[in-house]
Protein backbone atom coordinates (compact mmCIF):
# COMPACT_ATOMS: atom_id res chain seq x y z
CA UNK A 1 120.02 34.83 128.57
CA UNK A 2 122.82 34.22 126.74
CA UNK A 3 126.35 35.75 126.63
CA UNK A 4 128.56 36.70 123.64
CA UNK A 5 131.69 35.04 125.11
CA UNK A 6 129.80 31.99 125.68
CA UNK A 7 129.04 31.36 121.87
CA UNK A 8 132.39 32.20 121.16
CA UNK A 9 133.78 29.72 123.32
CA UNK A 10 131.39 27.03 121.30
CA UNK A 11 132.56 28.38 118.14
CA UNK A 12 135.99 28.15 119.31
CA UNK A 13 135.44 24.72 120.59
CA UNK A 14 134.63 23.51 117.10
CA UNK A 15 136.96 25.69 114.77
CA UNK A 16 140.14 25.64 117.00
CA UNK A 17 142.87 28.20 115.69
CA UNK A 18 139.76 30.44 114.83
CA UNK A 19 139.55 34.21 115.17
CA UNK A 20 136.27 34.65 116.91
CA UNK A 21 134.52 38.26 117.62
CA UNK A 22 130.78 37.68 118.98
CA UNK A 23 128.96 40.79 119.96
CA UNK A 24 125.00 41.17 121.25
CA UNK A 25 123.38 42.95 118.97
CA UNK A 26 120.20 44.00 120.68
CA UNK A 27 121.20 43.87 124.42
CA UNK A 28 118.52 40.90 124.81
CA UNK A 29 121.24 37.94 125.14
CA UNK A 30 119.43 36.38 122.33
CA UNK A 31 120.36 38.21 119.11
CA UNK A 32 123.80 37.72 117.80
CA UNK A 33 126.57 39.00 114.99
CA UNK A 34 129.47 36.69 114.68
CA UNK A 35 132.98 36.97 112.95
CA UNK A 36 134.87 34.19 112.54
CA UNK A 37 138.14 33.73 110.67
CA UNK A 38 139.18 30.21 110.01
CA UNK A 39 141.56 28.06 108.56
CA UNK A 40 138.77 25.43 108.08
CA UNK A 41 136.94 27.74 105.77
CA UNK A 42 139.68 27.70 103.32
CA UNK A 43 138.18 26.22 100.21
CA UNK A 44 134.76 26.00 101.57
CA UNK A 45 131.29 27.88 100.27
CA UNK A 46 130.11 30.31 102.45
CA UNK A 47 126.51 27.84 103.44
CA UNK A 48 129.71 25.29 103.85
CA UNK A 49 131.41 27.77 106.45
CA UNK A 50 128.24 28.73 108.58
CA UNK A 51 127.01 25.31 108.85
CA UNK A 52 129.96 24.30 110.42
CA UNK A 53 129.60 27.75 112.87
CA UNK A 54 125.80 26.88 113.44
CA UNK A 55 127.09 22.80 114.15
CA UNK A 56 128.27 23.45 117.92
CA UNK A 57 124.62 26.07 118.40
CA UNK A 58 122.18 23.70 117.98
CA UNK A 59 120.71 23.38 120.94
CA UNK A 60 120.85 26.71 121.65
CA UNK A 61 118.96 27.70 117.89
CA UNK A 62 116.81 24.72 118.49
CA UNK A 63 115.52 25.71 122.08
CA UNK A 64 114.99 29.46 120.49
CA UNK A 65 117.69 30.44 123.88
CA UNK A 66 119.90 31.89 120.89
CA UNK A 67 117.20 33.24 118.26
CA UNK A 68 119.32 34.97 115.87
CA UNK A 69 123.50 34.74 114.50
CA UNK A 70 124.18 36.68 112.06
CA UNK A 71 127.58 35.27 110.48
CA UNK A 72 130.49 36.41 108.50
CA UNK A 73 133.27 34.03 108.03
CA UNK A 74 136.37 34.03 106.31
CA UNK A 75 139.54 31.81 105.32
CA UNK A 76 142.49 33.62 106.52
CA UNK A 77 143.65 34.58 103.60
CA UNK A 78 140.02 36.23 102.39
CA UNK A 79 140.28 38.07 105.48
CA UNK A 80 143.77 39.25 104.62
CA UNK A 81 142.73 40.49 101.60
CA UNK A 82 140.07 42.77 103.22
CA UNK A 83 142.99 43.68 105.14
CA UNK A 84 141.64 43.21 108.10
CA UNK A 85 138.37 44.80 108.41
């Protein structure tokens, strides 16, 4: 069973300087909603900015251990403009 702060610290691992919020959405430790804010998205498409999110997962998607992430990611400055949210 997996743990929200645990993918975070993945996520983190691979997008350092990120803004990472990872919460459990079923209470099964294997059903996921991410936020990330990252400079590294800047520029990028949004299939671009959650394949580099899934990237450090892998073996956790692969082994079915993490079974679903839902993502929303944001440059800095798109997140800004949301103010916030």
């Amino acid at each position: 069973m997996l743990e929200a702060k645990a993918i975070g610290e993945r996520i983190l691992a691979a997008l350092p300087g990120s803004e990472v919020e990872v919460r459990d959405t079923t209470g099964t430790g294997d059903h996921f909603e991410a936020r990330v804010v990252s400079p590294d998205f800047a520029g990028r498409s949004m299939v671009e900015q959650h394949q580099l999110v899934y990237a450090p997962l892998q073996d956790w998607l692969k082994s079915g251990e993490l079974h679903a992430l839902a993502l929303k990611t944001y440059s800095p400055e798109e997140w800004k403009k949301l103010g916030g949210r």
